[in-house]
C-alpha atoms as a PDB file:
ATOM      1  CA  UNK A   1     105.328 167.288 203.062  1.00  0.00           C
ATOM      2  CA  UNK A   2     101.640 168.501 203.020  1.00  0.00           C
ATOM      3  CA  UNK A   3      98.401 166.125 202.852  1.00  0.00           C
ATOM      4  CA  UNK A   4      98.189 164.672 199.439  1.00  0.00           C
ATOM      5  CA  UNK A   5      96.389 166.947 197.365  1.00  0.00           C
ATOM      6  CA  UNK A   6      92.666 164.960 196.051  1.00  0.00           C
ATOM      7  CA  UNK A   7      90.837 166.157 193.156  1.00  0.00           C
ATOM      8  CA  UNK A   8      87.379 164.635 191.677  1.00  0.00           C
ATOM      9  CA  UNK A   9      86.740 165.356 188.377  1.00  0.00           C
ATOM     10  CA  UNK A  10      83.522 164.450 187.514  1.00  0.00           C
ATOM     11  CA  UNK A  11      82.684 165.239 191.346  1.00  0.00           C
ATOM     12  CA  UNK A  12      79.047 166.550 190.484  1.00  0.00           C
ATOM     13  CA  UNK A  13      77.680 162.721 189.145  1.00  0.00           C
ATOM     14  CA  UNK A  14      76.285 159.404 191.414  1.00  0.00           C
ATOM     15  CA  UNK A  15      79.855 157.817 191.390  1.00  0.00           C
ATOM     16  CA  UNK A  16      81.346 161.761 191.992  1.00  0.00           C
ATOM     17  CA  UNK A  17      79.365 162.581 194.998  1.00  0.00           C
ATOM     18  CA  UNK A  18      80.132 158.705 196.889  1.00  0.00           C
ATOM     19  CA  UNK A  19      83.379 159.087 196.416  1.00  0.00           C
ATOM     20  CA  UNK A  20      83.274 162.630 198.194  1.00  0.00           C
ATOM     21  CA  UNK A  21      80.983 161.736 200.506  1.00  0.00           C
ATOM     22  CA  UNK A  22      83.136 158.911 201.566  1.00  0.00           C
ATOM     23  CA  UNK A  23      86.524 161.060 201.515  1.00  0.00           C
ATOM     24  CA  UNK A  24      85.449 164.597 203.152  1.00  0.00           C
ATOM     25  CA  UNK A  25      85.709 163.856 207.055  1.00  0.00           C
ATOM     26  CA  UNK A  26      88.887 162.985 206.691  1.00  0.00           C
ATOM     27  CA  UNK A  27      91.463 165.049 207.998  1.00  0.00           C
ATOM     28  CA  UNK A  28      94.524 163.435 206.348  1.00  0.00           C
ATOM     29  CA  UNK A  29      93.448 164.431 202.663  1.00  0.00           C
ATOM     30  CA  UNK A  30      92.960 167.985 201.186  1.00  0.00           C
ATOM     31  CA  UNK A  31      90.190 167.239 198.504  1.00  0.00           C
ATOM     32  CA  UNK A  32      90.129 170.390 195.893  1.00  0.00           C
ATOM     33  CA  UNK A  33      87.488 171.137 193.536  1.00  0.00           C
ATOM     34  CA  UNK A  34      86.725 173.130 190.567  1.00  0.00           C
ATOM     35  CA  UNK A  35      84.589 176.353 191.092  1.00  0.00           C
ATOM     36  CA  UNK A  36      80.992 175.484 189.789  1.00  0.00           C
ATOM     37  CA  UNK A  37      81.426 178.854 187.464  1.00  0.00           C
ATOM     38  CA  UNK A  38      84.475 177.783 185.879  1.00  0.00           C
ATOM     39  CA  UNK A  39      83.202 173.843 185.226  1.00  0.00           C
ATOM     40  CA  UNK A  40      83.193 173.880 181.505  1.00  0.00           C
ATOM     41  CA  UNK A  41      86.797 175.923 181.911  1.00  0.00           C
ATOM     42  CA  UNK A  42      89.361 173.756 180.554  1.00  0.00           C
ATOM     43  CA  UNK A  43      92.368 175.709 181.721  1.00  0.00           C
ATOM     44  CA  UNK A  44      90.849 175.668 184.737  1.00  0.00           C
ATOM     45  CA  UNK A  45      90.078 171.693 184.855  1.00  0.00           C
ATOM     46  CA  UNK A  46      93.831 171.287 183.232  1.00  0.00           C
ATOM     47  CA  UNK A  47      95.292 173.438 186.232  1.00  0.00           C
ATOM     48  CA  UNK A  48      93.459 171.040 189.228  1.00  0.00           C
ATOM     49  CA  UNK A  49      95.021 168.290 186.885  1.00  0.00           C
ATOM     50  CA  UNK A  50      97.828 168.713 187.013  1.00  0.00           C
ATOM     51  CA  UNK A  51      98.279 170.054 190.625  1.00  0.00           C
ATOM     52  CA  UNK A  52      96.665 166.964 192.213  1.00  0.00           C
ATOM     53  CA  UNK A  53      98.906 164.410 193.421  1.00  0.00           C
ATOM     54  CA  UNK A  54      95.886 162.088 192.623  1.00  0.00           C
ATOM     55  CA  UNK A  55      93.091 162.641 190.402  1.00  0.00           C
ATOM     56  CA  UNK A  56      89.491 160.150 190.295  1.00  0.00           C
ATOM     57  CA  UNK A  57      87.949 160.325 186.851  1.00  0.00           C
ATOM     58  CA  UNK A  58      84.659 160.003 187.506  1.00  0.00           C
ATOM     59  CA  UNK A  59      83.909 160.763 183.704  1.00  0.00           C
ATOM     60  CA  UNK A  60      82.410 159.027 180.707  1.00  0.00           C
ATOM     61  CA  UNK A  61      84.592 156.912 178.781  1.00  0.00           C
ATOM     62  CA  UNK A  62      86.218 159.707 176.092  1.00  0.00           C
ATOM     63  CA  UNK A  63      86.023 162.147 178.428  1.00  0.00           C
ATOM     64  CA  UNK A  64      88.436 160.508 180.765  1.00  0.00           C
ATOM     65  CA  UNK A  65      90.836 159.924 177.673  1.00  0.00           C
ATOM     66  CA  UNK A  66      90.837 163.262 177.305  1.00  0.00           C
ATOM     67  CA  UNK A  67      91.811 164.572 180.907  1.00  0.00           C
ATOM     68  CA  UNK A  68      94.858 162.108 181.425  1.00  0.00           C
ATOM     69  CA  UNK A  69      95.998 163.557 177.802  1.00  0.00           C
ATOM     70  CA  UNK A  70      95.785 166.687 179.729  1.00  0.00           C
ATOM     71  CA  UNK A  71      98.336 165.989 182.159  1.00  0.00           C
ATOM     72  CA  UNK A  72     101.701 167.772 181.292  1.00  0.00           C
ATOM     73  CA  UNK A  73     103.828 166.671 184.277  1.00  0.00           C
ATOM     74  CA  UNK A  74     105.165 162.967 185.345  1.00  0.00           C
ATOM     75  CA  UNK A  75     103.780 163.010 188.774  1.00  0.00           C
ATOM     76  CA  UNK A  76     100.139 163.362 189.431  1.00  0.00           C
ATOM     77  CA  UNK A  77      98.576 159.703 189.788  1.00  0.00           C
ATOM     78  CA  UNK A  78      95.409 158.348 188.190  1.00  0.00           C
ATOM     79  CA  UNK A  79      92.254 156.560 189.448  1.00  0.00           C
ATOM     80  CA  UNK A  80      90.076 156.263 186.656  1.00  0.00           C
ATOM     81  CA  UNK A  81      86.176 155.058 187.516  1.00  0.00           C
ATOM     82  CA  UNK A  82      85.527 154.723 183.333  1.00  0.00           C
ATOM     83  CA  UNK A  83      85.405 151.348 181.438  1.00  0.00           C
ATOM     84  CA  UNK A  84      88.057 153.622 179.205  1.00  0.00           C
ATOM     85  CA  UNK A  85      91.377 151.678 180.647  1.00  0.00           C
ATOM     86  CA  UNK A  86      90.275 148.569 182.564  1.00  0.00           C
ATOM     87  CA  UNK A  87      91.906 146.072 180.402  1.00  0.00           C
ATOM     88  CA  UNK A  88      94.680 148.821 178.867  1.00  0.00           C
ATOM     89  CA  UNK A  89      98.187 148.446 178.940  1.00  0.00           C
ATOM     90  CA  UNK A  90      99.953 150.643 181.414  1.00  0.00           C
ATOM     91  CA  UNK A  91      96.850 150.277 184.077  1.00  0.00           C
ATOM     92  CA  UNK A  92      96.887 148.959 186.746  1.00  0.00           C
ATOM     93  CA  UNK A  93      93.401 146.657 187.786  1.00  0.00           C
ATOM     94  CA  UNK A  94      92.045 148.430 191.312  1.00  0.00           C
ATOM     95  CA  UNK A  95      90.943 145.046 192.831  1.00  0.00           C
ATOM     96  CA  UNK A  96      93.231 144.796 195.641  1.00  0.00           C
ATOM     97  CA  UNK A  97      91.625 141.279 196.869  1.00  0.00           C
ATOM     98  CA  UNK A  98      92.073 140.135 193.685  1.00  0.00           C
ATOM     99  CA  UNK A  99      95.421 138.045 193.442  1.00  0.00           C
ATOM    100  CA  UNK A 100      97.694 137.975 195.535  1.00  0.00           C
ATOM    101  CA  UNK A 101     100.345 141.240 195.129  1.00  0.00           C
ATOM    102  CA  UNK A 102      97.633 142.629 193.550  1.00  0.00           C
ATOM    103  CA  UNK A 103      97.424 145.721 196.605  1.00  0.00           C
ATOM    104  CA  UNK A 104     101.277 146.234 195.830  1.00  0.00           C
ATOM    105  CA  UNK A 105     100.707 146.666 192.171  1.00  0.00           C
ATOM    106  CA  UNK A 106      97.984 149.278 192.909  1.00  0.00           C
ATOM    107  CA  UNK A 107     100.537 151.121 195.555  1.00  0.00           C
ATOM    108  CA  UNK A 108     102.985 151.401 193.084  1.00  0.00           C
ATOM    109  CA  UNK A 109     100.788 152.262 189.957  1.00  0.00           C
ATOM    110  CA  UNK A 110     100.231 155.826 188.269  1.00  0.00           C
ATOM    111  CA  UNK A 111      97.569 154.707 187.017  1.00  0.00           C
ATOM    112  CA  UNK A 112      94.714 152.596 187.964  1.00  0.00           C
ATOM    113  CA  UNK A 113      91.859 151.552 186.902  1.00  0.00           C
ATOM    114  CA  UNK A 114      88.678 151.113 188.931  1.00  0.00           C
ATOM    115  CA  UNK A 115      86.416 148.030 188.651  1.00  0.00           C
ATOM    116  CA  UNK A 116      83.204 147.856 187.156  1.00  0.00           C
ATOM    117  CA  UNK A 117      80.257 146.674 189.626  1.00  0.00           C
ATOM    118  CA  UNK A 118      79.146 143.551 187.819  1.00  0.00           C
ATOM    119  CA  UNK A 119      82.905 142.901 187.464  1.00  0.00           C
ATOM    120  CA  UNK A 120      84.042 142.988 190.662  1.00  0.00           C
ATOM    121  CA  UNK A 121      81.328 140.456 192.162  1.00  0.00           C
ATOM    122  CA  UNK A 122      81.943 138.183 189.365  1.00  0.00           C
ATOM    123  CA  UNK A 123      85.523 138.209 189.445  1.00  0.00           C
ATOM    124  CA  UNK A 124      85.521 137.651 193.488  1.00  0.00           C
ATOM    125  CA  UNK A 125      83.615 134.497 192.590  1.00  0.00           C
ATOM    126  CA  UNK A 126      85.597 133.410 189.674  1.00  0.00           C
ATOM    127  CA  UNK A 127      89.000 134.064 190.146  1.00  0.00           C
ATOM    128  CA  UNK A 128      89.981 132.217 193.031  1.00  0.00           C
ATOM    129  CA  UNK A 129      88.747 129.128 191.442  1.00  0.00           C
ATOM    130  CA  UNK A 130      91.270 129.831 187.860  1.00  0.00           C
ATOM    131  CA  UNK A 131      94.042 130.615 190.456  1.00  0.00           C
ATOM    132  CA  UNK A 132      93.696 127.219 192.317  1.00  0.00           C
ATOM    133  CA  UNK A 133      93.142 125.497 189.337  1.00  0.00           C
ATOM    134  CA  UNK A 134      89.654 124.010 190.219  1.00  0.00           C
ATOM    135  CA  UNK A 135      88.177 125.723 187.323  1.00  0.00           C
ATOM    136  CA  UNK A 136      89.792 125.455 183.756  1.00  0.00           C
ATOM    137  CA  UNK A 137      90.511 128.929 182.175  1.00  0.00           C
ATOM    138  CA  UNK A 138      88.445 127.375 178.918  1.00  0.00           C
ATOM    139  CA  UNK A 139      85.632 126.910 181.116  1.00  0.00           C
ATOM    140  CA  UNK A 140      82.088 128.555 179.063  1.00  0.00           C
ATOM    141  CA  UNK A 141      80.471 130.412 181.895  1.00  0.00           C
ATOM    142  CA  UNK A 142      76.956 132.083 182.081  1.00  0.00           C
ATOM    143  CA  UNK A 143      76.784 135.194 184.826  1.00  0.00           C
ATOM    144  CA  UNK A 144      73.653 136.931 185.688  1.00  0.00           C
ATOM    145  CA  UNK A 145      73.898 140.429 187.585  1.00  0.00           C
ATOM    146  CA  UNK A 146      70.576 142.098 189.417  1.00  0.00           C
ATOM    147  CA  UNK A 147      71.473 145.497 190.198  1.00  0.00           C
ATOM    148  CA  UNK A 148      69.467 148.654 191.450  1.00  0.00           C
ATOM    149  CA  UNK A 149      68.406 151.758 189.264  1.00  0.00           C
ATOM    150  CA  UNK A 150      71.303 153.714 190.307  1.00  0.00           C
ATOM    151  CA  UNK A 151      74.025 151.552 188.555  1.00  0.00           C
ATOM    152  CA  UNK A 152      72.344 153.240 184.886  1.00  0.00           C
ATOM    153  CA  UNK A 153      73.381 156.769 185.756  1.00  0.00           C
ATOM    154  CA  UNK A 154      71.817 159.941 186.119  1.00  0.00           C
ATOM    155  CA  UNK A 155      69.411 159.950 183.375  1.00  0.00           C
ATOM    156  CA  UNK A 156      67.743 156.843 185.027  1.00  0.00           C
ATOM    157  CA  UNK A 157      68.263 157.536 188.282  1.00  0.00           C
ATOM    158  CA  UNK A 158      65.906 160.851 187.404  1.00  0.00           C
ATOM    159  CA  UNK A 159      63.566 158.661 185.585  1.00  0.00           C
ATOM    160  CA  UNK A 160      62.942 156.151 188.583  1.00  0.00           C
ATOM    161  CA  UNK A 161      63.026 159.577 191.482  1.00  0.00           C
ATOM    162  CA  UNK A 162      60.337 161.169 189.129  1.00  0.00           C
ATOM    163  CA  UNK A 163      62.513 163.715 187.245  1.00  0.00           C
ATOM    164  CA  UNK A 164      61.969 162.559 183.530  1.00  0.00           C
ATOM    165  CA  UNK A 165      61.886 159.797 181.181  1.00  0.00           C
ATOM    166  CA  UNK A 166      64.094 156.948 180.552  1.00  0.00           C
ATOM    167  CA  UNK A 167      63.559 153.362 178.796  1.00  0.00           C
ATOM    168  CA  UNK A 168      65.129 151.473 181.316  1.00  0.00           C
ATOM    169  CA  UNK A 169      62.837 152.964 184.380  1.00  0.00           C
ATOM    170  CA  UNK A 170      60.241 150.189 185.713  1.00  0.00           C
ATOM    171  CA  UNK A 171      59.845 147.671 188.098  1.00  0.00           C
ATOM    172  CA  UNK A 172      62.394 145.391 185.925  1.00  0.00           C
ATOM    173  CA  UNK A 173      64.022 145.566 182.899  1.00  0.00           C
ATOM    174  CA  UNK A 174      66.231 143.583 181.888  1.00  0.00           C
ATOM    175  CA  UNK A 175      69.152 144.646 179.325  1.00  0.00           C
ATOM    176  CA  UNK A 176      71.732 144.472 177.519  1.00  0.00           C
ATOM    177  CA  UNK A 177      70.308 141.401 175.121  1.00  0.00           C
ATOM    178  CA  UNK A 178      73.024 141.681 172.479  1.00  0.00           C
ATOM    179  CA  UNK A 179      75.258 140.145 174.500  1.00  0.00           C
ATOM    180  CA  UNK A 180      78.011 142.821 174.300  1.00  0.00           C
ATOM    181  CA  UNK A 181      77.880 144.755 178.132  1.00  0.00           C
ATOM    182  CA  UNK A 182      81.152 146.537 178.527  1.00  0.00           C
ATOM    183  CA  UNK A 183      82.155 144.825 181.587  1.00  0.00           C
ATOM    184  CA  UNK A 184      82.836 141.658 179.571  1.00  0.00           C
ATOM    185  CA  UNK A 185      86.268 142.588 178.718  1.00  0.00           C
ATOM    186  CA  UNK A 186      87.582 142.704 182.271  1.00  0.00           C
ATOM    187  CA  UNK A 187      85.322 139.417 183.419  1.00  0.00           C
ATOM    188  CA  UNK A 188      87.332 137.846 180.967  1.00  0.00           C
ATOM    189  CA  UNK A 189      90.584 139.300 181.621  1.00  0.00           C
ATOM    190  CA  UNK A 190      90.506 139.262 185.301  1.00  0.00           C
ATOM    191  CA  UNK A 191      88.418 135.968 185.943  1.00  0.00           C
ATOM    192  CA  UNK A 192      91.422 134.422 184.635  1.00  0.00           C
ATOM    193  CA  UNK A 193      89.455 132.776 181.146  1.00  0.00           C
ATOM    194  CA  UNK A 194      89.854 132.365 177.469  1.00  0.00           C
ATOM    195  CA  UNK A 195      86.209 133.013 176.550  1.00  0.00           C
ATOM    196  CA  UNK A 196      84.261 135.617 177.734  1.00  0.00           C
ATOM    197  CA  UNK A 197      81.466 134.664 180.059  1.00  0.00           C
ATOM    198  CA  UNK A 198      77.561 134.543 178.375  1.00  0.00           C
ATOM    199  CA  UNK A 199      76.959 137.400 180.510  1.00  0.00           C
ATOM    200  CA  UNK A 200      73.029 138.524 180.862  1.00  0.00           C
ATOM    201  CA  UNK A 201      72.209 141.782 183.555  1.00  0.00           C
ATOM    202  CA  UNK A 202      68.724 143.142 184.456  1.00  0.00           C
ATOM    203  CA  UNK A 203      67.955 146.334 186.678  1.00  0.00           C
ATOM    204  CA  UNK A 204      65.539 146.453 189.024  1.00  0.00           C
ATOM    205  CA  UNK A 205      63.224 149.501 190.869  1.00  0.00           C
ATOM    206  CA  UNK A 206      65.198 149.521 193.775  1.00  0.00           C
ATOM    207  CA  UNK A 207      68.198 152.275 194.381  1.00  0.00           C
ATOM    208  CA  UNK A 208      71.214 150.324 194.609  1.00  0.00           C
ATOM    209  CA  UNK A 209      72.485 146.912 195.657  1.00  0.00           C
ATOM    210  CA  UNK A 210      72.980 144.148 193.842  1.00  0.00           C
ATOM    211  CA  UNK A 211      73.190 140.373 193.445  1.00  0.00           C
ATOM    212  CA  UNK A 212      75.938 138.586 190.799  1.00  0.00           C
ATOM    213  CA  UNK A 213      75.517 134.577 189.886  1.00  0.00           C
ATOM    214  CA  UNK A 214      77.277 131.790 188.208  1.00  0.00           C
ATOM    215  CA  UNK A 215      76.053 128.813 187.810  1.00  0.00           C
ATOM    216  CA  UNK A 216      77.901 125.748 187.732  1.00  0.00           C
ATOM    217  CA  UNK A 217      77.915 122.209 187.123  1.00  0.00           C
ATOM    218  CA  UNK A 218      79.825 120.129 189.226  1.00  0.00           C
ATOM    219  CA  UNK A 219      81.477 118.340 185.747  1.00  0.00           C
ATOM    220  CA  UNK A 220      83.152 121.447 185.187  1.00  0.00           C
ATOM    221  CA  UNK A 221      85.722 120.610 187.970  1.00  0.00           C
ATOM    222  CA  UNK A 222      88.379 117.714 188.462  1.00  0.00           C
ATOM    223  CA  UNK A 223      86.836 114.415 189.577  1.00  0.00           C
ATOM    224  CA  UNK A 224      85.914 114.199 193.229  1.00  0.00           C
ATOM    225  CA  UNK A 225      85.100 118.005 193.640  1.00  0.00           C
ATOM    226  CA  UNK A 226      82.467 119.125 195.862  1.00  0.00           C
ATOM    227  CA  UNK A 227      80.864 122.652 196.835  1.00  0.00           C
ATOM    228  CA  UNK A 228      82.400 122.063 199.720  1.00  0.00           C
ATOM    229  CA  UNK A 229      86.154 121.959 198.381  1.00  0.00           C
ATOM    230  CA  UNK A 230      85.185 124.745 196.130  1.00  0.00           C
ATOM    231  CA  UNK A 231      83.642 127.014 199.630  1.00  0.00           C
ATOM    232  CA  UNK A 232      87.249 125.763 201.133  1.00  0.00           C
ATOM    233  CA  UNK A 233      89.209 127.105 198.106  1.00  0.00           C
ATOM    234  CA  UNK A 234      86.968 130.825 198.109  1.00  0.00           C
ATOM    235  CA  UNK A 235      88.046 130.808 202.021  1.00  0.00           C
ATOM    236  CA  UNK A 236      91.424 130.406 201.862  1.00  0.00           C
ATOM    237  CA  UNK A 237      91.828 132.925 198.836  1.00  0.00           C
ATOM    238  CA  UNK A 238      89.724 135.910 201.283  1.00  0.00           C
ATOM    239  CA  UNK A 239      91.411 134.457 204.594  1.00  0.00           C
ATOM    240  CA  UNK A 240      91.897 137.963 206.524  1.00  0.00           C
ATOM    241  CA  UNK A 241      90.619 140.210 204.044  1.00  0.00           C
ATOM    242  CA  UNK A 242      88.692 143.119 205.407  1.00  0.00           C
ATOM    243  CA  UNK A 243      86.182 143.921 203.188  1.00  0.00           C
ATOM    244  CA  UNK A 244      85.263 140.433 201.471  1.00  0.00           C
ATOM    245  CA  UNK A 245      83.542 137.825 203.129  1.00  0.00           C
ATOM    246  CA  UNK A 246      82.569 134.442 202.448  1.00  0.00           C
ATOM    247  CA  UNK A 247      79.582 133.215 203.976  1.00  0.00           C
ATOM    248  CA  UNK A 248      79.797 129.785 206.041  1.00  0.00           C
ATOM    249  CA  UNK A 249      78.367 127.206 203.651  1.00  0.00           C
ATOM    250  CA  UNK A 250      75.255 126.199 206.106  1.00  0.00           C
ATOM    251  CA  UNK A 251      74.217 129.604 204.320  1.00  0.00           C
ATOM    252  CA  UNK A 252      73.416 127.404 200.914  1.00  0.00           C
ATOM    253  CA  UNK A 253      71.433 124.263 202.455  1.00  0.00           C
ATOM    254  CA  UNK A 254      68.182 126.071 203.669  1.00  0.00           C
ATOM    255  CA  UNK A 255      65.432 125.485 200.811  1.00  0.00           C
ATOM    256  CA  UNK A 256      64.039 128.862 201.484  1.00  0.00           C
ATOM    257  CA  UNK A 257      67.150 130.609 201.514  1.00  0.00           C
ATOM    258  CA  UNK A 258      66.848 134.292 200.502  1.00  0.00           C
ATOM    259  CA  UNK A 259      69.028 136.987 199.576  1.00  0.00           C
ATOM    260  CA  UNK A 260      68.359 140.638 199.812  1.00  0.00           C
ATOM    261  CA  UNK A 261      70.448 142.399 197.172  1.00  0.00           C
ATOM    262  CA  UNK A 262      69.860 145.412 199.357  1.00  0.00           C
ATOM    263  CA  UNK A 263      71.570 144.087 202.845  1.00  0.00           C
ATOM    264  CA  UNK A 264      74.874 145.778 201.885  1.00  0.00           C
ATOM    265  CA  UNK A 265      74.140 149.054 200.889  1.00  0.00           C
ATOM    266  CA  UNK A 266      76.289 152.187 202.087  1.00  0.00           C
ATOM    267  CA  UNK A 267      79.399 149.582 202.559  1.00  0.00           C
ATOM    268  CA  UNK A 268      82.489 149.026 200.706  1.00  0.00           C
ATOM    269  CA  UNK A 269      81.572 144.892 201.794  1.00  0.00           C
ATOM    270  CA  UNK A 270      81.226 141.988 199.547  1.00  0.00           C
ATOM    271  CA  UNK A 271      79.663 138.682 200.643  1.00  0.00           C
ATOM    272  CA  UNK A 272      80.411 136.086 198.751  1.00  0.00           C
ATOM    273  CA  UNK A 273      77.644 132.302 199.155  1.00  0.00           C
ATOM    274  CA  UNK A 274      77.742 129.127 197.765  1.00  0.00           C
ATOM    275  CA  UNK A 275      74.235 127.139 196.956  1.00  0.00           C
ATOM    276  CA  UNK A 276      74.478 123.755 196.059  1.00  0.00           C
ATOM    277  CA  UNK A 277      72.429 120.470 195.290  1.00  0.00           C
ATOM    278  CA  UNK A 278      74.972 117.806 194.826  1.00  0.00           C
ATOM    279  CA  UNK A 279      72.464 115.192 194.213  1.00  0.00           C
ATOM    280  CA  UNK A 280      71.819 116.816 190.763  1.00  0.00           C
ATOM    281  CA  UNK A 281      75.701 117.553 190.399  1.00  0.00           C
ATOM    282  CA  UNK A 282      74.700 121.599 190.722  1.00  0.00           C
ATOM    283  CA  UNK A 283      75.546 124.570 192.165  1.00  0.00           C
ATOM    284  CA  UNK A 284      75.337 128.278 192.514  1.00  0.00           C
ATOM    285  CA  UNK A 285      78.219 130.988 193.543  1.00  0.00           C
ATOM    286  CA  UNK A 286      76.376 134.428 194.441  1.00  0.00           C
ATOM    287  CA  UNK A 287      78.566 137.688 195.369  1.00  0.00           C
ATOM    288  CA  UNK A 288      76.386 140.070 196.974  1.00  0.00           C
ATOM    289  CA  UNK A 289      77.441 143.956 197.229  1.00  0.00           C
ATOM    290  CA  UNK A 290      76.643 147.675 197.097  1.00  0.00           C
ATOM    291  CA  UNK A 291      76.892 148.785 193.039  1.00  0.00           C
ATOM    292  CA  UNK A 292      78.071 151.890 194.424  1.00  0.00           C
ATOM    293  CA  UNK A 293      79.999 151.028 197.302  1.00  0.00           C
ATOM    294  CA  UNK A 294      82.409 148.181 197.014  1.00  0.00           C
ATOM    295  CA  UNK A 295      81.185 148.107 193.047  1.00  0.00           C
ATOM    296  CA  UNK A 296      82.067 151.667 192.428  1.00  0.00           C
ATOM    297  CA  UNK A 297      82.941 154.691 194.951  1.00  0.00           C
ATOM    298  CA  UNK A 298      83.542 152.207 198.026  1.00  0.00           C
ATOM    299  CA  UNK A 299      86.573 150.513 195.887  1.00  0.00           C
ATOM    300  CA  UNK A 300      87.021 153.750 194.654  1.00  0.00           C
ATOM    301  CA  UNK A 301      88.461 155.406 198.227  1.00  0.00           C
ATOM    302  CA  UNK A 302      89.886 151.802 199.006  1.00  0.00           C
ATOM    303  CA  UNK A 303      92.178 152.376 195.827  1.00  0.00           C
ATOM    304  CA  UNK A 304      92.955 155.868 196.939  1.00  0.00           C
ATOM    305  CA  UNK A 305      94.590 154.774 200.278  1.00  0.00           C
ATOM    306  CA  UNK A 306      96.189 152.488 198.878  1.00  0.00           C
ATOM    307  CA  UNK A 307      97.913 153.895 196.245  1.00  0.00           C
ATOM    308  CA  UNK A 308      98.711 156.935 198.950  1.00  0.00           C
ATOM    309  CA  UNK A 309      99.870 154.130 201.802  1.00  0.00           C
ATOM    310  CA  UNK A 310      97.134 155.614 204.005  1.00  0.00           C
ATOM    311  CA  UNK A 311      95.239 152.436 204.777  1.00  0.00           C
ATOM    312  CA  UNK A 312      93.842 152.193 208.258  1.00  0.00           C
ATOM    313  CA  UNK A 313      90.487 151.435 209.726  1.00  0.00           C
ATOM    314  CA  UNK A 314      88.890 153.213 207.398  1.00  0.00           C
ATOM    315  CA  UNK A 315      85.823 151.225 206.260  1.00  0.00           C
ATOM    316  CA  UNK A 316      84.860 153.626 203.383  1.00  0.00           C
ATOM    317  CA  UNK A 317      81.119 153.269 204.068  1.00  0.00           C
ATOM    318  CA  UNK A 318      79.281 156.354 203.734  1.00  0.00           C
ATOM    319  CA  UNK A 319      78.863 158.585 206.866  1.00  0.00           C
ATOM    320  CA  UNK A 320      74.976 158.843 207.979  1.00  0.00           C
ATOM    321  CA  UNK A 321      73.120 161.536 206.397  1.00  0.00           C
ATOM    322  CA  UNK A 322      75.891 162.493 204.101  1.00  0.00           C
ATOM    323  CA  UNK A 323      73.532 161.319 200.746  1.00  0.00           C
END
């Protein structure tokens, strides 16, 4: 049997060009692509389709609807980057830290769907806590999520290089104020709750990186609970897990404690702190990671080997000079 056969569609946008990036040193792949001429060709596109063994959808939401209706054959596998099936039934959620079995599921899958970046460092935080039962799945949560330009696409990403105009581009904006962002479907689902978390993101004039909180009130959890039981519980659920890593608590007791939302970037990583002042009952969980690495193109390739059974050492960061 040959290598399994890759194919990007969408390869040409920010998540497109990680995920290659990350994928084409390797020698145990054979990535295709689509002639540049023949882009807008839809036999063309159809053909790759379906001769993949795995396609990554790096598309907007209908578009990616419309290339899996595209597939005629019962074989080639799915990794769709889209918010178009992340709570759908038939997909498969690409967090393979998640739960455990979770990284089984996603082996066995046809189709899976990627994480959002907001997403995934909220549900690292969150879930772990449901699971144990520390924190009730009625629990009313607020989330905020910093992230860097390149999480708004290419029309802002142009905007804050000096390529054009967008109403997001600035030091800080933040967004979103409805109270509707797309990712709230799959905090809810995946974070294990009834309600969907009060969920409030903001974008700043850096490239990419990003910082997710939840802040908590030590009433929310059975009697006797401390951030200490609650750092056990988020150590015990990551014990041996390669790519997420939760801080040693001494990390939340300095008063002049910082975080760098940038520390990660170019790594499929996720840190994952816990700030606390128990003499006012409070306390803060923070997941740090790359918006396009272990929130996007990072988790991306991760999903790939996985659902191919060619996990290794890989660490799915991106190769120097390669971006």
């Amino acid at each position: 049997m040959g290598k399994p056969r890759v194919f990007i569609d969408g390869e040409a946008g920010t998540t497109g060009l990680q995920i290659r990036a990350r994928l084409q040193d390797r020698t145990d792949l054979e990535l295709i692509s689509i002639d540049p001429a023949l882009r807008k060709d839809q036999n063309e596109r159809k053909r790759l389709l379906n001769l993949a063994d795995v396609v990554v959808l790096c598309l907007p939401d209908e578009a990616s609807k419309e290339a899996v209706e595209m597939l005629d054959n019962h074989t080639t596998r799915v990794l769709d980057a889209s918010t178009a099936f992340r709570v759908a039934e038939g997909w498969t959620y690409g967090f393979p830290e998640m739960t455990e079995g979770q990284k089984d599921r996603i082996r066995n899958a046809r189709f899976v769907s990627n994480p959002g970046c907001y997403s995934t460092g909220m549900i690292a935080l969150i879930r772990p806590l449901t699971d144990a039962g520390l924190l009730s799945e009625e629990a009313l949560l607020s989330v905020q999520g910093f992230s860097g330009y390149s999480g708004g696409g290419r029309q802002l990403v142009d905007a804050m290089e000096g390529k054009g105009t967008h109403p997001m581009a600035g030091q800080f904006k933040a967004y979103a104020l409805g109270l509707s962002h797309k990712h709230l479907p799959e905090m809810k689902t995946y974070g294990g709750l009834q309600h969907a978390p009060l969920f409030t993101p903001a974008v700043g004039a850096w490239r990419q990186g990003m910082l997710v909180q939840v802040p908590l009130h030590l009433s929310m959890f059975p009697e006797g609970t401390t951030p200490e039981h609650i750092h056990a519980a988020l150590e015990k659920h990551y014990q041996g897990q390669r790519f997420i890593e939760v801080m040693p608590y001494e990390h939340g007791k300095p008063e002049n404690a910082i975080l760098d939302p940038q520390a990660l970037n170019d790594t499929n990583k996720l840190q994952i702190f816990v700030f606390a002042n128990p003499e006012l009952g409070q306390m803060l969980l923070v997941s740090r990671l790359d918006n396009l690495g272990k929130g996007a193109s990072g988790a991306a390739a991760q999903n790939l080997d996985v659902m191919l059974g060619l996990e290794g050492d890989q660490d799915y960061s991106v190769p120097s000079g390669q971006l």
